[in-house]
N, C-alpha and C. Protein backbone atom coordinates (compact mmCIF):
# COMPACT_ATOMS: atom_id res chain seq x y z
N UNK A 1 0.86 -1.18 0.00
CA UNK A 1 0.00 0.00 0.00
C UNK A 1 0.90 1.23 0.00
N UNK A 2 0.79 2.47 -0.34
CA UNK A 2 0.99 3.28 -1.21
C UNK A 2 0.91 4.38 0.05
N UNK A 3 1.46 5.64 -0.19
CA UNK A 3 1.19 6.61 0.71
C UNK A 3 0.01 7.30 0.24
N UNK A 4 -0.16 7.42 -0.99
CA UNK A 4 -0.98 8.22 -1.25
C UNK A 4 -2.59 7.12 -1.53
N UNK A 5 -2.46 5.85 -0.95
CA UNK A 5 -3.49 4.98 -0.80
C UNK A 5 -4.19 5.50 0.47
N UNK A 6 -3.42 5.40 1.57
CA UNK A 6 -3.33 5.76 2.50
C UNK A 6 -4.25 6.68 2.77
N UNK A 7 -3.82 7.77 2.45
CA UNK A 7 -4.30 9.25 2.44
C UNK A 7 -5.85 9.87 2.16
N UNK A 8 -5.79 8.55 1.08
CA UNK A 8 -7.51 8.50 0.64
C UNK A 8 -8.41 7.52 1.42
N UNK A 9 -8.00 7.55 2.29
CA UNK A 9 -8.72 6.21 2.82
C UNK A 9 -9.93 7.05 3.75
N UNK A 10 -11.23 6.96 4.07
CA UNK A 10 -11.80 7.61 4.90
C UNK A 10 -12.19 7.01 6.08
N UNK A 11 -11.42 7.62 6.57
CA UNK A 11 -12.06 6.69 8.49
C UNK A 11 -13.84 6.13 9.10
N UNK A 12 -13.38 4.90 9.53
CA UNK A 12 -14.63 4.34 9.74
C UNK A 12 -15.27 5.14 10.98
N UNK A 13 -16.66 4.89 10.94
CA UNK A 13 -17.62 5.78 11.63
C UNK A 13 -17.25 5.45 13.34
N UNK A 14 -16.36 3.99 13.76
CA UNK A 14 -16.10 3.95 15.00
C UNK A 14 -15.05 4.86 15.36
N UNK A 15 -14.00 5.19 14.99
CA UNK A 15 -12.95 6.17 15.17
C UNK A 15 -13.18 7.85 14.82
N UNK A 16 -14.25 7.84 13.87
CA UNK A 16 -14.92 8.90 13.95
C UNK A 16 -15.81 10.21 15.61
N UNK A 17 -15.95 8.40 16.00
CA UNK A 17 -16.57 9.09 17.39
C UNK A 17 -17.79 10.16 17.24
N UNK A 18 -18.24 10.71 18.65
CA UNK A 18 -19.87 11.47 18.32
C UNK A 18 -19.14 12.93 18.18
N UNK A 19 -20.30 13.76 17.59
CA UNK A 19 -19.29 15.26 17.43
C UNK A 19 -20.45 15.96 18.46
N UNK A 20 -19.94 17.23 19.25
CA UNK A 20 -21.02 17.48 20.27
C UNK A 20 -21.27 19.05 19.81
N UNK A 21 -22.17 20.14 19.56
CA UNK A 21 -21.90 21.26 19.03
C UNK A 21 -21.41 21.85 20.65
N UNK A 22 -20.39 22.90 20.78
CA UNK A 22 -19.79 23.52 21.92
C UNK A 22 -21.17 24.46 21.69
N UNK A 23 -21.26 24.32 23.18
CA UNK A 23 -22.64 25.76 23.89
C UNK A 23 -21.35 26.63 24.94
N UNK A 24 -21.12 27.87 24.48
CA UNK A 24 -20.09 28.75 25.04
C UNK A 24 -21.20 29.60 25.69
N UNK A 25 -20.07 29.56 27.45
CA UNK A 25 -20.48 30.50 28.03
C UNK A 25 -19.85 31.71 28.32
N UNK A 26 -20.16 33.17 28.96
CA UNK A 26 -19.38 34.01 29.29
C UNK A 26 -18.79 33.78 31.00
N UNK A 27 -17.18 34.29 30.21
CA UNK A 27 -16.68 34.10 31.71
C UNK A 27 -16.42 34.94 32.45
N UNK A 28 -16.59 34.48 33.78
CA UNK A 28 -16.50 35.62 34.99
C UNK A 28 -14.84 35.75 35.25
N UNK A 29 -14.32 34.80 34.85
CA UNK A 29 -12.65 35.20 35.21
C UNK A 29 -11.87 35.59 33.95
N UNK A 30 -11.11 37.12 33.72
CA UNK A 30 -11.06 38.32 32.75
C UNK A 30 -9.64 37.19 31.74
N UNK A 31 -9.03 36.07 32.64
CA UNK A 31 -7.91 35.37 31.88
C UNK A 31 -8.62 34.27 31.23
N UNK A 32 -10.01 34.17 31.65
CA UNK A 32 -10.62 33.02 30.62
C UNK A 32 -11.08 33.39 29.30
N UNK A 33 -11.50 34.92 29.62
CA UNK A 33 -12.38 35.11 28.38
C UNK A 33 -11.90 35.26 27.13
N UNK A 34 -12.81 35.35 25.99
CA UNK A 34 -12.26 35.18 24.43
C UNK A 34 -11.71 33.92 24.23
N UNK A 35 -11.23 32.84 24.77
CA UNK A 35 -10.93 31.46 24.94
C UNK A 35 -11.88 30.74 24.43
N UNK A 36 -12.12 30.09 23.36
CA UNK A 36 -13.21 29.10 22.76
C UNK A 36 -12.98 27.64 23.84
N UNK A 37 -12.08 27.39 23.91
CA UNK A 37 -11.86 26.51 24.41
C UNK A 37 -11.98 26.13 25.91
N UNK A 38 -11.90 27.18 26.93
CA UNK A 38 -12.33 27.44 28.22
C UNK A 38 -13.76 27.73 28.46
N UNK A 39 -14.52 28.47 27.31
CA UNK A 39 -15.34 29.04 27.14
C UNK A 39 -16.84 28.02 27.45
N UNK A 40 -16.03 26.73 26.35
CA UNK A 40 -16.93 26.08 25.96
C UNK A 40 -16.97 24.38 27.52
N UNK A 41 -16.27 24.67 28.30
CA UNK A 41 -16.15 23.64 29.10
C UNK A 41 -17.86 24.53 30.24
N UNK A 42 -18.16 22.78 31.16
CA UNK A 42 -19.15 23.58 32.02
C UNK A 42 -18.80 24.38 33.27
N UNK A 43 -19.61 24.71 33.46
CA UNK A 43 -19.29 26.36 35.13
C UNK A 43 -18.72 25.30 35.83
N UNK A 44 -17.88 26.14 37.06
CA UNK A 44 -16.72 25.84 37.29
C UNK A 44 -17.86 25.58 38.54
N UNK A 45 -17.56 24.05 39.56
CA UNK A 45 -18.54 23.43 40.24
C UNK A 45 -17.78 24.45 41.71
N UNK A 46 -19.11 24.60 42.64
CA UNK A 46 -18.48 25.14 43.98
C UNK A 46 -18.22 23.68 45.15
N UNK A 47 -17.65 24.56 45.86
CA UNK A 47 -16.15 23.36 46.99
C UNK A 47 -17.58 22.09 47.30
N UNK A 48 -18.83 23.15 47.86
CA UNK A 48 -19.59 21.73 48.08
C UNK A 48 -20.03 20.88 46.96
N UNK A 49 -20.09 20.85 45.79
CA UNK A 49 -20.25 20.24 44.41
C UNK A 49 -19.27 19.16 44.40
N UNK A 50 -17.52 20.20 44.22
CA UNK A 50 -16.89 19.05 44.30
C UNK A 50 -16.77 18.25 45.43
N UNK A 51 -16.69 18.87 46.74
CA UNK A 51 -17.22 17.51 47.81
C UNK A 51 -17.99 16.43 48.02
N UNK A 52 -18.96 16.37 47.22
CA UNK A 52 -20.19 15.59 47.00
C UNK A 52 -19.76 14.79 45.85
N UNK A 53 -19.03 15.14 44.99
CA UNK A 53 -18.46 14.76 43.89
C UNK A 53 -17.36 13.33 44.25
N UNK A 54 -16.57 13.84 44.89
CA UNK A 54 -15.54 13.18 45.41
C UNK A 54 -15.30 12.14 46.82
N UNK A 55 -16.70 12.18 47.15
CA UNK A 55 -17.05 11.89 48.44
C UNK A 55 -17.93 10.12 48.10
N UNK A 56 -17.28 9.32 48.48
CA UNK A 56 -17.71 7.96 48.78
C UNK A 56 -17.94 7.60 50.18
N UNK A 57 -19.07 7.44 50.41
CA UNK A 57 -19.92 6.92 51.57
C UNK A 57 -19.88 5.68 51.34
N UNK A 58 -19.66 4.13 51.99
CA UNK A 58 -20.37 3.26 51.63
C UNK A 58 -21.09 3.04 52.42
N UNK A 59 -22.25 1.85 51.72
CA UNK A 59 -23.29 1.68 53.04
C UNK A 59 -23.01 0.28 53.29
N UNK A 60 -22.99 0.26 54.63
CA UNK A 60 -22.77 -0.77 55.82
C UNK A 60 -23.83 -1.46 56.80
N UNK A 61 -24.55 -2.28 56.43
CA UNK A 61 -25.19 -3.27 57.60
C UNK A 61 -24.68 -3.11 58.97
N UNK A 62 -25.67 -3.58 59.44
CA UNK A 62 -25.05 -3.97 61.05
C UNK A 62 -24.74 -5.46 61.15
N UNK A 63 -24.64 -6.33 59.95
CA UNK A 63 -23.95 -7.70 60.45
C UNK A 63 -22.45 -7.06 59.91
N UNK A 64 -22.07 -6.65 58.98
CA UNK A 64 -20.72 -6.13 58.62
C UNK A 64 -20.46 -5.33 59.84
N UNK A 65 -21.06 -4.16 60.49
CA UNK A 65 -20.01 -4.24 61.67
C UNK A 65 -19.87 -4.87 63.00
N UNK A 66 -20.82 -5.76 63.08
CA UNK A 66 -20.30 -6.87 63.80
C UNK A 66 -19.37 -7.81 63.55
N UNK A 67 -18.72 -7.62 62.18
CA UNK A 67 -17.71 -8.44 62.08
C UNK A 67 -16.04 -8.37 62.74
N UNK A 68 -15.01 -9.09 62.99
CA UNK A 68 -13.92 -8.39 63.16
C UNK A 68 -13.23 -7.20 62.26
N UNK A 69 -12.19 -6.40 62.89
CA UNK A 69 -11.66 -5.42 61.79
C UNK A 69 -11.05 -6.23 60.86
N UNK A 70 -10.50 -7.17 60.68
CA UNK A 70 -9.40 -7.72 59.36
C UNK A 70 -10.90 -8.47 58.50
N UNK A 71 -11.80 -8.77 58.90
CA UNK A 71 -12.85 -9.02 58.11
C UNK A 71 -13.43 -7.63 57.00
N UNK A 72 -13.96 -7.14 57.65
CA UNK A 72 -14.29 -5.79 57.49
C UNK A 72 -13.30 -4.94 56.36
N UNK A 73 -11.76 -5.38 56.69
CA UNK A 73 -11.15 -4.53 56.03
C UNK A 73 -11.19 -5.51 54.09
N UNK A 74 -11.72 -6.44 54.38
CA UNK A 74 -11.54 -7.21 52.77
C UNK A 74 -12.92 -6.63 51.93
């Protein structure tokens, strides 16, 4: 195969991937703005957002904590 085989070849629709249209917002911070690319990401989440975000609770029975700790810890 050929370079210029190559070249013509048109990529299949899996590597293509989905295209998303960017919805740009205005920014409140003066080093973001005019940035298409900052522009177009979503609002910037507040500390409790990302806390909730980042925050794993699991839920626990009461026969699990009746178990020993080296149980518990598997």
């Amino acid at each position: 195969m050929t370079i210029n085989e190559n070249a013509q070849k048109t990529p299949t629709t899996v590597l293509m991937g989905r295209q998303e249209a960017a919805k740009y917002k205005v920014q409140k911070v003066d080093s973001y703005k005019e940035n298409p690319l900052i522009e177009a990401l979503p609002e910037i989440y507040t500390q409790q957002e990302v806390i909730k975000f980042l925050t794993n609770t699991p839920k626990i029975n009461d026969e699990e904590l009746s178990e020993s700790a080296e149980i518990r810890l598997l």
